[in-house]
Protein backbone atom coordinates (compact mmCIF):
# COMPACT_ATOMS: atom_id res chain seq x y z
CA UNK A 1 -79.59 -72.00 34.31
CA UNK A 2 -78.02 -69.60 31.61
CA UNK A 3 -79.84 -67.65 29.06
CA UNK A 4 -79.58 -68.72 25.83
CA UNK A 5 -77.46 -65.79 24.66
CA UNK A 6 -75.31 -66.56 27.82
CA UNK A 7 -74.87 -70.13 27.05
CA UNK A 8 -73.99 -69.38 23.42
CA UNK A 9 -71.41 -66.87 24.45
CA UNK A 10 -69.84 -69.73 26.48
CA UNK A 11 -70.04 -72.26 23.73
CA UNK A 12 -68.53 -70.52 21.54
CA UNK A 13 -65.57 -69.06 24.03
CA UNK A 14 -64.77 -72.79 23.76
CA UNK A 15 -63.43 -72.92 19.95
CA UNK A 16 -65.40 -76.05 19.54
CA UNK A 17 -64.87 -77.54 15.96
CA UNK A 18 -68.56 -79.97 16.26
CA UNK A 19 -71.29 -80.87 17.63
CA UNK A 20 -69.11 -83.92 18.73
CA UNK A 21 -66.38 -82.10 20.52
CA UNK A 22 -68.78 -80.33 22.03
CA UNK A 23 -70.94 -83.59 23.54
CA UNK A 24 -67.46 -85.30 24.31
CA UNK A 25 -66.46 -82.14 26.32
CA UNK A 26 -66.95 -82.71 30.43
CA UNK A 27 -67.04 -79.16 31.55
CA UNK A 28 -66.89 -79.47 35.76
CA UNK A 29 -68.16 -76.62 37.85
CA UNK A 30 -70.63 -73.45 36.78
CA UNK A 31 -69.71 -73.71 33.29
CA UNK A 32 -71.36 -77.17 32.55
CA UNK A 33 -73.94 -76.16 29.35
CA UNK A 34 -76.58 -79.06 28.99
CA UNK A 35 -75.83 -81.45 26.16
CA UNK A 36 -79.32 -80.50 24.70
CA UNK A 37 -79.28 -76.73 23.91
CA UNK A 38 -81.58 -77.26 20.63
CA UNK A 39 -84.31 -78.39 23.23
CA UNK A 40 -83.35 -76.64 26.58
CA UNK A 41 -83.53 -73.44 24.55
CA UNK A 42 -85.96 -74.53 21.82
CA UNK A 43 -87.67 -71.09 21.43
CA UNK A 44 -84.43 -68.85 20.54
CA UNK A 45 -82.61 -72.09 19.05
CA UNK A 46 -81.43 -71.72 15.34
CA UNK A 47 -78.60 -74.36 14.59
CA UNK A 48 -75.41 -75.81 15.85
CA UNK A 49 -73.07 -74.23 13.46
CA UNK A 50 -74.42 -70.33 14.99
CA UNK A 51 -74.78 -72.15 18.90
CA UNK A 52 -71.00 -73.30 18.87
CA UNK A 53 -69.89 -70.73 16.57
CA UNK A 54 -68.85 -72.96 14.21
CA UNK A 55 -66.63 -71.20 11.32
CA UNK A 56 -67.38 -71.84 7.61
CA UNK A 57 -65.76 -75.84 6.15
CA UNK A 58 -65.46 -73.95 2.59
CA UNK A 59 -62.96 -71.16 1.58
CA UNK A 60 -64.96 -70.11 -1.20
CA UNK A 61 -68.45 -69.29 0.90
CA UNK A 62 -65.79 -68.20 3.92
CA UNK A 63 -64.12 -66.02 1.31
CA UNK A 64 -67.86 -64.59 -0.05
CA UNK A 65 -68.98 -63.68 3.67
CA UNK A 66 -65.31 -62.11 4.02
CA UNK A 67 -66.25 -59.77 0.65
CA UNK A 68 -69.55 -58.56 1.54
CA UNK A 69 -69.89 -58.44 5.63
CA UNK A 70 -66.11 -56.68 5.56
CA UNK A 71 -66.16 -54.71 2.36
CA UNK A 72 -64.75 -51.79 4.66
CA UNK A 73 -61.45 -54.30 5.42
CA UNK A 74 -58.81 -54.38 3.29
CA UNK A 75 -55.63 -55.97 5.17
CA UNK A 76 -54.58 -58.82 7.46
CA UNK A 77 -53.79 -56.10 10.44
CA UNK A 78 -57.29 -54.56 9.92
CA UNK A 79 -59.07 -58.02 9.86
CA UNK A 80 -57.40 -59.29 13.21
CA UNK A 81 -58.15 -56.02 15.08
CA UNK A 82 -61.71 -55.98 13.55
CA UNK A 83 -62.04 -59.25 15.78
CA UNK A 84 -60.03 -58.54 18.85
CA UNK A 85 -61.65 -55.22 19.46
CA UNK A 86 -65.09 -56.97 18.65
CA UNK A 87 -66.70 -54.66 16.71
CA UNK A 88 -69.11 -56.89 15.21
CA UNK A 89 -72.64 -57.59 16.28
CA UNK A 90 -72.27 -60.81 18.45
CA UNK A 91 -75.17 -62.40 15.93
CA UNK A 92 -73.56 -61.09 12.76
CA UNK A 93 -72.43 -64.10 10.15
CA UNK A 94 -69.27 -62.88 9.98
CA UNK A 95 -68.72 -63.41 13.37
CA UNK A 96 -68.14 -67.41 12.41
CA UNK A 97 -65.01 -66.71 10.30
CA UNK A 98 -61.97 -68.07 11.09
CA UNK A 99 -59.50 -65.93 13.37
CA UNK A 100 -56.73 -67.18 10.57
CA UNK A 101 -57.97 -68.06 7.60
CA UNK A 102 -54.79 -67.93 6.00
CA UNK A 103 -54.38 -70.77 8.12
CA UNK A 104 -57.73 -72.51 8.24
CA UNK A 105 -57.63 -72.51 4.11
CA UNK A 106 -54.20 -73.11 3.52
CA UNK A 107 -55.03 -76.06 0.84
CA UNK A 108 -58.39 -74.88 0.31
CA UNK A 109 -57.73 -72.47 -2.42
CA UNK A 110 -56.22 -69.99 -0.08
CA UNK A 111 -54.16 -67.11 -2.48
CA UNK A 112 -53.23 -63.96 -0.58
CA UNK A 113 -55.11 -61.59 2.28
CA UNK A 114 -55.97 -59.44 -0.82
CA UNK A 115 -57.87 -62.15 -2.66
CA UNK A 116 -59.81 -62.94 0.17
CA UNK A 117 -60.94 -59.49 1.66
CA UNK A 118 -61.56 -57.79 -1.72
CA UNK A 119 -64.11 -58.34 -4.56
């Protein structure tokens, strides 16, 4: 049985989208996570948006998290690395922004890289 901090890892390696995906999803083999984690792991649980790593549903909290948790980042480039080199604490909320936001909020009220990253 995994750890909760292991199991979380491998939910959210995943890129599920819901809590539905995630029951419909028949992983065979050593990967399989129960379909209960909120009671498995009831102690460490929180919610199923941080569990699957669920990104924000609204540009304009997404774009509020962006502005304070990345004040230091100021361009697409630096933004992409910050998350391929994985810089941030595994547990930190900006951890649950979209990889491409540009894309994610394209008709969302999605302006520019600029309007996003600075205040």
């Amino acid at each position: 049985m995994y750890s909760y901090s292991e199991a979380r890892k491998i939910a959210r390696g995943h890129g599920f989208d819901s809590i539905t995906e995630f029951l419909d999803y028949d992983c065979a083999g050593a990967y399989q996570l129960p379909k209960n984690p909120d009671e498995v792991w009831i102690e460490e649980w929180t919610n199923w948006d941080d569990f699957l790593g669920i990104t924000f549903s609204n540009f304009e909290e997404a774009r509020d998290v962006a502005r304070i948790r990345l004040e230091q980042i100021s361009t697409e480039e630096e933004y992409h690395n910050l998350f391929k080199e994985k810089v941030l604490d595994e547990d930190d909320i900006a951890n649950r922004l979209p990889y491409k936001p540009d894309l994610k909020y394209k008709n969302q009220g999605w302006v520019a890289w600029e309007d996003f990253l600075s205040s």
